[in-house]
C-alpha atoms as a PDB file:
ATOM      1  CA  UNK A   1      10.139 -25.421   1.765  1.00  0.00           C
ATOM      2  CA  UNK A   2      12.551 -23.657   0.149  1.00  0.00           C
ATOM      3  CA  UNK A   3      12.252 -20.585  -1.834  1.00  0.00           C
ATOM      4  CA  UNK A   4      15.120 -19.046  -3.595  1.00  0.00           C
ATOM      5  CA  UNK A   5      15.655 -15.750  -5.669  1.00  0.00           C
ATOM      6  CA  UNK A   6      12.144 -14.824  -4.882  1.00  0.00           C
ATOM      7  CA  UNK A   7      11.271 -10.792  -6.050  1.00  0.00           C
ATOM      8  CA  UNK A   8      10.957  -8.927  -2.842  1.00  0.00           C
ATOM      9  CA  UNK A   9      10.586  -5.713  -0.722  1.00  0.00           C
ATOM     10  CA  UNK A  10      10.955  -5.232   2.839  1.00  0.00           C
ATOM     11  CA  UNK A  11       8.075  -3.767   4.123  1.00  0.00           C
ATOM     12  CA  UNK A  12       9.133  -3.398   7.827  1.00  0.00           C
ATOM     13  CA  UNK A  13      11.976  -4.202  10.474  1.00  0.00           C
ATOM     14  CA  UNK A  14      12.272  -4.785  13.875  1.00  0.00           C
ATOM     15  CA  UNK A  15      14.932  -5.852  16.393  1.00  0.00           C
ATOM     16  CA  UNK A  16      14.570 -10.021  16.894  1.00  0.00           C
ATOM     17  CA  UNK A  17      16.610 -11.469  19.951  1.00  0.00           C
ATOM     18  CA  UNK A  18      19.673  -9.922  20.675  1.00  0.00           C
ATOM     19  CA  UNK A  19      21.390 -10.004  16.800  1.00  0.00           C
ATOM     20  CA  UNK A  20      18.693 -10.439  14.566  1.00  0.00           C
ATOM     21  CA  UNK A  21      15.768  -8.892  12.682  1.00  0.00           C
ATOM     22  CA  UNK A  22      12.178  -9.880  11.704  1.00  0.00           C
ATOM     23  CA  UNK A  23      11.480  -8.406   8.907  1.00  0.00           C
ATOM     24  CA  UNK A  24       7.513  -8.221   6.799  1.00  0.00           C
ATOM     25  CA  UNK A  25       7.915  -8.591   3.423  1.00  0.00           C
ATOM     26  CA  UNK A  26       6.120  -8.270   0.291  1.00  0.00           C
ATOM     27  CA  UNK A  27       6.946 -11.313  -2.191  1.00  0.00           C
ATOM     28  CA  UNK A  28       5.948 -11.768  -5.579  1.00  0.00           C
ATOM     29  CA  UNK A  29       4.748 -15.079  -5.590  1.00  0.00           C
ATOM     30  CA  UNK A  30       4.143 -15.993  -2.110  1.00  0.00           C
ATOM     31  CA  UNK A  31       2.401 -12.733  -0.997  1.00  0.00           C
ATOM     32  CA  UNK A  32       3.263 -10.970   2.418  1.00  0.00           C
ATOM     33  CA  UNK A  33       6.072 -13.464   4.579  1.00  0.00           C
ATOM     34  CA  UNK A  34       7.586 -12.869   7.780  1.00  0.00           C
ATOM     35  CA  UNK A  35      11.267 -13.331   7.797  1.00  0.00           C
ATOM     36  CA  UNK A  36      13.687 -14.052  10.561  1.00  0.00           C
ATOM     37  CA  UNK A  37      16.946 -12.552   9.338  1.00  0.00           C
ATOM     38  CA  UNK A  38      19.491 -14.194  11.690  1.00  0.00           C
ATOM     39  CA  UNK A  39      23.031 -12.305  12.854  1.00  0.00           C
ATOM     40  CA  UNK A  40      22.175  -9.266  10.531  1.00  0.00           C
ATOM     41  CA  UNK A  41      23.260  -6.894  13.156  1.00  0.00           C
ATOM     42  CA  UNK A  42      26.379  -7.776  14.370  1.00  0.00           C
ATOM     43  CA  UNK A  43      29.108  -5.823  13.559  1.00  0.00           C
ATOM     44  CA  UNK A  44      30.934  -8.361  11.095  1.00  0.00           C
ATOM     45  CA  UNK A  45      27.793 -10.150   9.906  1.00  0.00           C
ATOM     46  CA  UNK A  46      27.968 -11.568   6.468  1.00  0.00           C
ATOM     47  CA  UNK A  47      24.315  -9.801   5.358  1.00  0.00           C
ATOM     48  CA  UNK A  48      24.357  -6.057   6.254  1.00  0.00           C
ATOM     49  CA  UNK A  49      21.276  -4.662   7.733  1.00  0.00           C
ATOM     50  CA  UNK A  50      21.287  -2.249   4.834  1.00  0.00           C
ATOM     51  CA  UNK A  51      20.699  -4.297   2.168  1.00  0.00           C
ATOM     52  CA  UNK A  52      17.551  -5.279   3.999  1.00  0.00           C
ATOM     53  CA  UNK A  53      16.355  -1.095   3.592  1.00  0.00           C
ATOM     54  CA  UNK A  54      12.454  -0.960   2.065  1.00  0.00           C
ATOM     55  CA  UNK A  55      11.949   0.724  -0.940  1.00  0.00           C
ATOM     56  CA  UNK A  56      14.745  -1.739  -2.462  1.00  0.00           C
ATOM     57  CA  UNK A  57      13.969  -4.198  -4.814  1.00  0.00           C
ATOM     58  CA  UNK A  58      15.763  -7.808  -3.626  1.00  0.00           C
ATOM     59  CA  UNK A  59      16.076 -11.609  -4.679  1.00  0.00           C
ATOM     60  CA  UNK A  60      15.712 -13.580  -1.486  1.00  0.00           C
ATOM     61  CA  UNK A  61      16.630 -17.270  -0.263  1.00  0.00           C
ATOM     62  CA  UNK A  62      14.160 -18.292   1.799  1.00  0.00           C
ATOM     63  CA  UNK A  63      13.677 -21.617   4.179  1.00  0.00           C
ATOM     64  CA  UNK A  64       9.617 -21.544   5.079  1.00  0.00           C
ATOM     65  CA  UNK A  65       8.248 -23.169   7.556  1.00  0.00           C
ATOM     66  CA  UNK A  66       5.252 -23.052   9.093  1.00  0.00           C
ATOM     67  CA  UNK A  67       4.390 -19.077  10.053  1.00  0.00           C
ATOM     68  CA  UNK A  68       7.914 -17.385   9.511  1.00  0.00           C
ATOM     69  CA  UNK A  69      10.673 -17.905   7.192  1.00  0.00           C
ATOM     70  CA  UNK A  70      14.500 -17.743   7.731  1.00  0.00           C
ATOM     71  CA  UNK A  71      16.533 -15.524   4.920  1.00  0.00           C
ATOM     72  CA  UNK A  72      18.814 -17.780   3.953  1.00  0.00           C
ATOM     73  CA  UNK A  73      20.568 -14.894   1.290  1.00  0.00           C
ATOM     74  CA  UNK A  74      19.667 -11.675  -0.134  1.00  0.00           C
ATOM     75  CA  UNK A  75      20.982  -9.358  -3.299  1.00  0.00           C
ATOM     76  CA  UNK A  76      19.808  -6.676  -4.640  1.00  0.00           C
ATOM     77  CA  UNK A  77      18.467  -7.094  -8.140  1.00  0.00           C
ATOM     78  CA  UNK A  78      17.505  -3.172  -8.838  1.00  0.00           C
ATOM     79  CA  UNK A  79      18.082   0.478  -7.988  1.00  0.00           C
ATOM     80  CA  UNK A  80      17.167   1.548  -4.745  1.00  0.00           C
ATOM     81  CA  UNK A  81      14.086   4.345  -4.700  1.00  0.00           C
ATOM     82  CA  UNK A  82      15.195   7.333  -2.521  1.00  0.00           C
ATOM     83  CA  UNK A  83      12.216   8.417  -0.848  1.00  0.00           C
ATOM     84  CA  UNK A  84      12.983  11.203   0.909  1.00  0.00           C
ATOM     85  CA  UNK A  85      10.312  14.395   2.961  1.00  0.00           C
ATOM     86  CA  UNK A  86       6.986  13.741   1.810  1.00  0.00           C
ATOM     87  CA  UNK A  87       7.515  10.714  -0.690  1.00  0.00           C
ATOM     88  CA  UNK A  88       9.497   9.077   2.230  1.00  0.00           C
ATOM     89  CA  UNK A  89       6.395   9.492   4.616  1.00  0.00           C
ATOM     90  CA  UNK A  90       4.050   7.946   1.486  1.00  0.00           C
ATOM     91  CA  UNK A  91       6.239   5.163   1.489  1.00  0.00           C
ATOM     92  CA  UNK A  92       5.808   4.318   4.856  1.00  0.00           C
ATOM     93  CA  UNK A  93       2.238   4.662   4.602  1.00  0.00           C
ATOM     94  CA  UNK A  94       2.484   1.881   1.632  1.00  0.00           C
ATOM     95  CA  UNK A  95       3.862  -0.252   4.002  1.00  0.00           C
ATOM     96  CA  UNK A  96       1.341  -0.337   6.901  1.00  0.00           C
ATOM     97  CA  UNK A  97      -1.382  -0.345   4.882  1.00  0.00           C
ATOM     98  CA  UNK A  98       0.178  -3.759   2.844  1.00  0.00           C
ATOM     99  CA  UNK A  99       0.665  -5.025   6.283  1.00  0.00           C
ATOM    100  CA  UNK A 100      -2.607  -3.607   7.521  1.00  0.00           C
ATOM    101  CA  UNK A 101      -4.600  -5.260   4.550  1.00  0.00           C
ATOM    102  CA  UNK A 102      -2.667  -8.724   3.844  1.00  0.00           C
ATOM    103  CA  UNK A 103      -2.355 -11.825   5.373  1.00  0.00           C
ATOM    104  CA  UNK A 104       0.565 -13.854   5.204  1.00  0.00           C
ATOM    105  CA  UNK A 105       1.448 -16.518   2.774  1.00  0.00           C
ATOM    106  CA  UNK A 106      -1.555 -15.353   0.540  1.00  0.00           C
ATOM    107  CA  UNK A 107      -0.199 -14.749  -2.875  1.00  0.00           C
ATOM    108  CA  UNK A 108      -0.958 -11.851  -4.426  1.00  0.00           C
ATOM    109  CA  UNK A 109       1.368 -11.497  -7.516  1.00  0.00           C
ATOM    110  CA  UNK A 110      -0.895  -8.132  -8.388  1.00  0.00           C
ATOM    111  CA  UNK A 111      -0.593  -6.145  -5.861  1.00  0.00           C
ATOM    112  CA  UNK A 112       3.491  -6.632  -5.762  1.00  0.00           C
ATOM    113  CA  UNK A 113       3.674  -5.113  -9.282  1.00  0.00           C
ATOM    114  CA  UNK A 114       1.512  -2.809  -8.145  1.00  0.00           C
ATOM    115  CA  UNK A 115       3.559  -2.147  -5.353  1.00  0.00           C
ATOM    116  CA  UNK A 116       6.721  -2.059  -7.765  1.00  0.00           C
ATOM    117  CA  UNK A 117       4.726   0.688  -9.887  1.00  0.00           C
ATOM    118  CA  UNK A 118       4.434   2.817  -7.214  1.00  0.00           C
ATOM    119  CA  UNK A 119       7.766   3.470  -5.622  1.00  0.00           C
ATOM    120  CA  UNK A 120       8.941   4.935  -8.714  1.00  0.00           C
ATOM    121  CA  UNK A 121       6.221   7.422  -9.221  1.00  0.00           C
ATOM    122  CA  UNK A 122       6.779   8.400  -5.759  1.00  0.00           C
ATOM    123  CA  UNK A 123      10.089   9.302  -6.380  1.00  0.00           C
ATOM    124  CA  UNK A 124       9.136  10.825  -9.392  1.00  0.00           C
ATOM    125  CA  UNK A 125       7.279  14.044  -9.941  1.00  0.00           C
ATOM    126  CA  UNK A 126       4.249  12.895  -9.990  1.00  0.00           C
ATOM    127  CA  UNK A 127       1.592  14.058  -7.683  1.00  0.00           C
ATOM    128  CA  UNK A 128       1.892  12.203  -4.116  1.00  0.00           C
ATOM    129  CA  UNK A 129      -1.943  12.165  -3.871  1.00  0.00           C
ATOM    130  CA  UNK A 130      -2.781  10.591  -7.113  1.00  0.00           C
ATOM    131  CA  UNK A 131       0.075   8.144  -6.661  1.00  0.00           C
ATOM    132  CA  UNK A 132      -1.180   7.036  -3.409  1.00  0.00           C
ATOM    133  CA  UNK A 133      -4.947   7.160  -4.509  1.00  0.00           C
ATOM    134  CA  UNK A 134      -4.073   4.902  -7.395  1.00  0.00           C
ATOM    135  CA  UNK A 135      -2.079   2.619  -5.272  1.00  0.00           C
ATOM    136  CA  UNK A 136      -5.442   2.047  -2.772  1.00  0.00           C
ATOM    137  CA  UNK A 137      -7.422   1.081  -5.584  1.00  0.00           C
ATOM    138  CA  UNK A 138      -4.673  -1.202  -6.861  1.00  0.00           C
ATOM    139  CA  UNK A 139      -4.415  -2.677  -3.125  1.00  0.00           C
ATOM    140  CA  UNK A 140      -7.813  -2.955  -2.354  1.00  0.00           C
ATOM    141  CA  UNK A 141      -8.613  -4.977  -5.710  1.00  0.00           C
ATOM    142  CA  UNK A 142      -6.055  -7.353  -4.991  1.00  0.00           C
ATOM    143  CA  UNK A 143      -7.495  -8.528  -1.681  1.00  0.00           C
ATOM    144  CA  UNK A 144     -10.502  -8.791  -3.047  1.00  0.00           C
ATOM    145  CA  UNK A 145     -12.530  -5.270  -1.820  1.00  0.00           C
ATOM    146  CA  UNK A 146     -12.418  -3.473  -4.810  1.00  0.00           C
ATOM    147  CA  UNK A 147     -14.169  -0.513  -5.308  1.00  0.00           C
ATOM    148  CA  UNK A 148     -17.795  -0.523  -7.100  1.00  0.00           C
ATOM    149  CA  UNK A 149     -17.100   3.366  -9.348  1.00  0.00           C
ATOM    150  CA  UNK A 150     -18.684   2.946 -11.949  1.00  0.00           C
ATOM    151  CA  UNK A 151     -22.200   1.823 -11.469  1.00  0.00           C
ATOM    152  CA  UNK A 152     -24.506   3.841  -8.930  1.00  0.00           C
ATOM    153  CA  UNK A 153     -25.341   0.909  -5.732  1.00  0.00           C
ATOM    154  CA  UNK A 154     -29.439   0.782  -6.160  1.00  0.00           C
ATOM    155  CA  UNK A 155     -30.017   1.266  -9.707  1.00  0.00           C
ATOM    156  CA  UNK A 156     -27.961  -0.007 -11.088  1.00  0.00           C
ATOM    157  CA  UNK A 157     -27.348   2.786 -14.011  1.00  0.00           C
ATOM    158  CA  UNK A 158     -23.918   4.679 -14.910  1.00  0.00           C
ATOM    159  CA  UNK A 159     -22.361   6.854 -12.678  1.00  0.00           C
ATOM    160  CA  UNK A 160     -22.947  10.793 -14.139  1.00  0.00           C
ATOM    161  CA  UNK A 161     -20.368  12.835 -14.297  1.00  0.00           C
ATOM    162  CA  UNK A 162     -21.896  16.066 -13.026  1.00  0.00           C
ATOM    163  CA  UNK A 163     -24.135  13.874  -9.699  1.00  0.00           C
ATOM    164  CA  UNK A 164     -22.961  13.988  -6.445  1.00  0.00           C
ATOM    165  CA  UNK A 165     -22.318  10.660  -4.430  1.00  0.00           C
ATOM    166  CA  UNK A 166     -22.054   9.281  -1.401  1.00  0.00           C
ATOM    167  CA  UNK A 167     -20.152   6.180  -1.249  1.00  0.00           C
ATOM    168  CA  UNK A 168     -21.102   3.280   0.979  1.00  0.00           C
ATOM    169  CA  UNK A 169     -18.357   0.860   1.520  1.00  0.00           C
ATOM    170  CA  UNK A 170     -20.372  -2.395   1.029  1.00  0.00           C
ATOM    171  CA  UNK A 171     -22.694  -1.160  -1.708  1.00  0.00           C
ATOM    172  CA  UNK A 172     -21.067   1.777  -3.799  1.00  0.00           C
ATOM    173  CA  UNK A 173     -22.609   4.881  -4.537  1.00  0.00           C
ATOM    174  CA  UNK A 174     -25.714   6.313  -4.087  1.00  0.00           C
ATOM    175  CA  UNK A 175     -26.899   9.934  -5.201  1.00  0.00           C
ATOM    176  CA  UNK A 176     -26.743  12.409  -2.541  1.00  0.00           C
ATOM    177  CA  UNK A 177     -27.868  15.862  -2.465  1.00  0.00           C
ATOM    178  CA  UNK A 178     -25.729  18.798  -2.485  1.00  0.00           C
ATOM    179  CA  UNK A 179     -23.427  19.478   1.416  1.00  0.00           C
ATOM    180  CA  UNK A 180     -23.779  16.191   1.731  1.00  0.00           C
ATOM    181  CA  UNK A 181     -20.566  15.179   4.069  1.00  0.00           C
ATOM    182  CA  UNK A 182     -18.227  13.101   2.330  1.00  0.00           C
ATOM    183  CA  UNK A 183     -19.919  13.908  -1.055  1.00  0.00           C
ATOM    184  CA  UNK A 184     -18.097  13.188  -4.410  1.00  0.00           C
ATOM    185  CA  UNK A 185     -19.043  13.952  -7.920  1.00  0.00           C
ATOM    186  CA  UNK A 186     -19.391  11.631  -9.888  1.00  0.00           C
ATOM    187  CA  UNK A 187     -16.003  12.548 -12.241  1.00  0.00           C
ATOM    188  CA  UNK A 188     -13.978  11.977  -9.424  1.00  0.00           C
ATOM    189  CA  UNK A 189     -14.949   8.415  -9.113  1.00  0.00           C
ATOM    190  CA  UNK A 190     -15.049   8.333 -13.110  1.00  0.00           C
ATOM    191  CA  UNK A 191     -11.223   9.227 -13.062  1.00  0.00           C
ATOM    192  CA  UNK A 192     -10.598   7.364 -10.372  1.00  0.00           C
ATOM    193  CA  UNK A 193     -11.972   3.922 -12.226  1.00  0.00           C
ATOM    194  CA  UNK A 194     -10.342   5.003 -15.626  1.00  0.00           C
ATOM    195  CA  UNK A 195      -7.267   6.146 -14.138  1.00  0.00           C
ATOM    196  CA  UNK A 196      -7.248   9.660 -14.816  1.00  0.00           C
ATOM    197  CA  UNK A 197      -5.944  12.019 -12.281  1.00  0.00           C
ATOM    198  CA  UNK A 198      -8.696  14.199 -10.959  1.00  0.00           C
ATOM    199  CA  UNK A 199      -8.508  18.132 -10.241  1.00  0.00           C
ATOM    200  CA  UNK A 200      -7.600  19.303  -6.383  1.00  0.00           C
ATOM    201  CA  UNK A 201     -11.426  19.458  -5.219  1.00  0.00           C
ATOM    202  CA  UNK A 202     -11.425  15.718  -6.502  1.00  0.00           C
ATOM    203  CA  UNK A 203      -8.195  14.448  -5.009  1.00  0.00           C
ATOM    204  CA  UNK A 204      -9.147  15.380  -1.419  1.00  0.00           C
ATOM    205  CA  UNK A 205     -12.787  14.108  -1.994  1.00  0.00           C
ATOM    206  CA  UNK A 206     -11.299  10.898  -2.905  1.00  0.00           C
ATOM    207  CA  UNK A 207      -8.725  11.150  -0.206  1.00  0.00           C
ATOM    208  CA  UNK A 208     -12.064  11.082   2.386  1.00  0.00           C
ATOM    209  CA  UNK A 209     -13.441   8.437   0.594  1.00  0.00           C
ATOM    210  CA  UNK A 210     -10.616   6.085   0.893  1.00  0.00           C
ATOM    211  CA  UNK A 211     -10.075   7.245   4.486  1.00  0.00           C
ATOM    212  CA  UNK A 212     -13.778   5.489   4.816  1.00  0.00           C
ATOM    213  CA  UNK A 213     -12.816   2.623   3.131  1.00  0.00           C
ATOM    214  CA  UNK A 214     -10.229   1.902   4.654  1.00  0.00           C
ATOM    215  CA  UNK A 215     -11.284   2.648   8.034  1.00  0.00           C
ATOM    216  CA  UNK A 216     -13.838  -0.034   7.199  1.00  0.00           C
ATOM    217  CA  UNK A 217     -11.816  -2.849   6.104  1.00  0.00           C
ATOM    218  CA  UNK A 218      -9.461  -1.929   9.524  1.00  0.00           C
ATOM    219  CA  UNK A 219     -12.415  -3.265  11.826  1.00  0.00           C
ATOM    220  CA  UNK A 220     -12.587   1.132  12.395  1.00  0.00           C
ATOM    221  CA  UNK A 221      -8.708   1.112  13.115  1.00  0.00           C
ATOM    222  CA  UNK A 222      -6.427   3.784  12.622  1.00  0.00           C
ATOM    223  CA  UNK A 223      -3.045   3.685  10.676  1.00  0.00           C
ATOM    224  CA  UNK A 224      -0.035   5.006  11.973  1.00  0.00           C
ATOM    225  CA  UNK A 225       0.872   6.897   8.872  1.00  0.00           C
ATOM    226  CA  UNK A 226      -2.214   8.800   8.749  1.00  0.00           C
ATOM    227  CA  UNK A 227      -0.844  10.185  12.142  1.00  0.00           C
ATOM    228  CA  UNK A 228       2.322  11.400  10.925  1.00  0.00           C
ATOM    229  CA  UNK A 229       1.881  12.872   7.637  1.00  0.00           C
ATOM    230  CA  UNK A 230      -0.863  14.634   9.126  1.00  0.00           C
ATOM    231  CA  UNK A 231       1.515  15.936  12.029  1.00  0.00           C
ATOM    232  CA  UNK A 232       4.181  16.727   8.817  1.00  0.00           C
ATOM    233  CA  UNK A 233       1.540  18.811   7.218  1.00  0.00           C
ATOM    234  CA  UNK A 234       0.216  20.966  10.043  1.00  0.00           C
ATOM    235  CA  UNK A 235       4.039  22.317  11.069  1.00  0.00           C
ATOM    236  CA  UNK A 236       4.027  23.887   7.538  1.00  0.00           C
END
């Protein structure tokens, strides 16, 4: 099949055979596709390795068939995001976890524009941890494990704003009593469902939380990313 001037980001790269790449990307309309980009590192090669960079929004030519796809052209169709120190590192960690969470070839035309939001308010001034708290949600609804926030798990009745939670990943929350581990209140998950950023107590409380959830939906795997940015914050 072929597939031409599809919206796409590169996700990751690796060395393929002695000239080539295989790349994991994030498609608009054909969800996450592995890519054999042939001759893209020699020297003269017609298709630079750089305009294959993530964070760069491209139109690619695709030939698919069967489990990988061969880039048959690329062009860039937008302005690069420089993500550089910490929104760099966030990047990277919005890679794995698309790769992490996604099949391929299952298409998921929400969470690319949610991926396309999100490079930009990394880049921005916004705050890193809302960004990338807003970005799980995002993800996690468009593979279908959305997060119950709104609703206590037993009862049934509204989450209050001034109750402290404990959220189970496969029923929601559940009212927990105060040093609880993991405990939230119930205005973090409020903001977190209505999109409003939270204060600092209820960033990192949601920060566990998706740590949980995610954990969960890994089969109790780790990410890389969680490796590094924690290694980037402890040398400051």
């Amino acid at each position: 099949m072929r597939i031409e001037q599809q919206p796409a980001y590169v996700l990751h790269a690796r060395p393929y055979r002695e000239t080539s790449l295989l790349l994991e990307c994030l498609t608009r309309d054909h969800g996450r596709v592995g890519v054999v980009a042939r001759g893209v590192r020699r020297e003269r090669a017609k298709l630079q390795r750089s305009q294959l960079e993530p964070f760069q929004p491209l139109a690619l030519d695709l030939l698919l068939r069967g489990e990988l796809a061969t880039l048959q052209a690329a062009e860039s169709i937008g302005t690069p995001q420089r993500l550089a120190g910490d929104a760099g590192l966030a990047g990277l960690y919005l890679n794995e976890l698309v790769v992490r969470l996604t099949g391929r070839q299952d298409p998921q035309p929400q969470l690319y524009d949610a991926y396309a939001r999100t490079l930009p308010r990394l880049a921005s001034d916004d705050s890193l941890a809302w960004t990338l708290r807003r970005f799980e949600r995002d993800l996690l609804d468009a593979v279908g494990y959305g997060l119950q926030l709104e609703f206590e798990a037993e009862s049934g009745e509204p989450v209050e704003p001034a109750q402290l939670y404990r959220y189970a990943v496969e029923q929601g929350p559940s009212p927990c009593p105060p040093g609880t581990t993991h405990a939230l209140r119930g205005a973090d998950l409020l903001n977190l469902a209505e999109d409003r950023m939270p204060d600092t107590v209820g960033l990192s409380a949601l920060r566990a939380m998706m740590r949980e959830v995610i954990r969960y939906h890994l089969g109790g795997g780790e990410l890389r990313a969680w490796q590094v940015l924690g290694a980037a914050i402890s040398r400051r």
